[in-house]
Protein backbone atom coordinates (compact mmCIF):
# COMPACT_ATOMS: atom_id res chain seq x y z
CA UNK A 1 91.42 68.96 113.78
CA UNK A 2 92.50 68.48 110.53
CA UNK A 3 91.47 69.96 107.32
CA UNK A 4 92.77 70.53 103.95
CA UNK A 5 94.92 73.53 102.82
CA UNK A 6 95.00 74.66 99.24
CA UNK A 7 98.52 75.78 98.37
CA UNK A 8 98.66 77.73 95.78
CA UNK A 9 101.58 76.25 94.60
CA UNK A 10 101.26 72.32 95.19
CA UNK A 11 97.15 72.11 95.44
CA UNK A 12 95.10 71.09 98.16
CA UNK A 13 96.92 68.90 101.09
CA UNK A 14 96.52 68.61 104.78
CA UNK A 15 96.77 71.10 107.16
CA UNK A 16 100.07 69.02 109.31
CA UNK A 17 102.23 69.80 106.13
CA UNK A 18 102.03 73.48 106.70
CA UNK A 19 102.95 75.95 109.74
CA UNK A 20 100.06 78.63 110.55
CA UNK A 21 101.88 82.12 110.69
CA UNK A 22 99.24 83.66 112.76
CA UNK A 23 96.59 86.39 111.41
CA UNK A 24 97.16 88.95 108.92
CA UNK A 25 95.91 92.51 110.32
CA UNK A 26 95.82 94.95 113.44
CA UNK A 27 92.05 94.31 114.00
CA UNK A 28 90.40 92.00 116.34
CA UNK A 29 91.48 88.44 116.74
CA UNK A 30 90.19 85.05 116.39
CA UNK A 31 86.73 86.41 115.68
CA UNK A 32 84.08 84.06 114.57
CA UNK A 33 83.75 84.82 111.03
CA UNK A 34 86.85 84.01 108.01
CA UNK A 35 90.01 85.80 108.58
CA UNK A 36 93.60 86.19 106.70
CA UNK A 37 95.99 84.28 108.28
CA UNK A 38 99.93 83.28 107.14
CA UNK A 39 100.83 79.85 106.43
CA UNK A 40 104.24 78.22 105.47
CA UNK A 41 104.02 74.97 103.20
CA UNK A 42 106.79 73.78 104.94
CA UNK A 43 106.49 70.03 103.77
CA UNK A 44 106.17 71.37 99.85
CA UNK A 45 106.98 74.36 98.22
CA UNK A 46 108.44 76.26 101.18
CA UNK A 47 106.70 79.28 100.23
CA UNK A 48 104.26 81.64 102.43
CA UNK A 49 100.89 82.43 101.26
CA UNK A 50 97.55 83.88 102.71
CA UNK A 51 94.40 81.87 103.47
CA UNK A 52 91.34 83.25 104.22
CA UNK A 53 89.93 80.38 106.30
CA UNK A 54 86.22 80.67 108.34
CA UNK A 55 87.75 79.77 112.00
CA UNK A 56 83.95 78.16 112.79
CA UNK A 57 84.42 74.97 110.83
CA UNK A 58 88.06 75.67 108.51
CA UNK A 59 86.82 75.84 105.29
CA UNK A 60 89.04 78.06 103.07
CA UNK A 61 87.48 80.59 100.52
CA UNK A 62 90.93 81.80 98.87
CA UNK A 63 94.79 81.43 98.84
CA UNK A 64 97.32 83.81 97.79
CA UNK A 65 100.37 84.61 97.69
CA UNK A 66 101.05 86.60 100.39
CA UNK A 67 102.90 89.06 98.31
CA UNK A 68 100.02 89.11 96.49
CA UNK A 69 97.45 92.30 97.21
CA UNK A 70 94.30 91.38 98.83
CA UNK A 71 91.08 90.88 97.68
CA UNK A 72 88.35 92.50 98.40
């Protein structure tokens, strides 16, 4: 499926230029519901950031970088 990413770097492109680092966190996994996960903009900026991206239909509240502190 794909979807767009915002970078927050280069902007909102699709999700095939980037590779998905897996979930941020020790808690449960692939819950219903948005989560952090890593992603590598590996077709633009070549930088790692945080999404947090509702795994039900892949829309994507926030990006950060994943240096960044979290928030909320």
């Amino acid at each position: 499926m794909s979807f767009l990413l915002p970078c927050p770097n280069c902007g909102p492109r699709d999700v095939a230029e980037f590779t998905h680092g897996g979930q941020l966190g020790n808690g449960p996994h692939n819950l219903p519901e948005p989560q952090e996960e890593r992603w590598f903009h590996r077709l633009g900026c070549r930088r790692w950031f945080v999404a947090v991206r509702d795994v039900r239909d892949n829309s994507v509240a926030h990006t950060r970088w994943l240096d960044e502190d979290s928030v909320g």
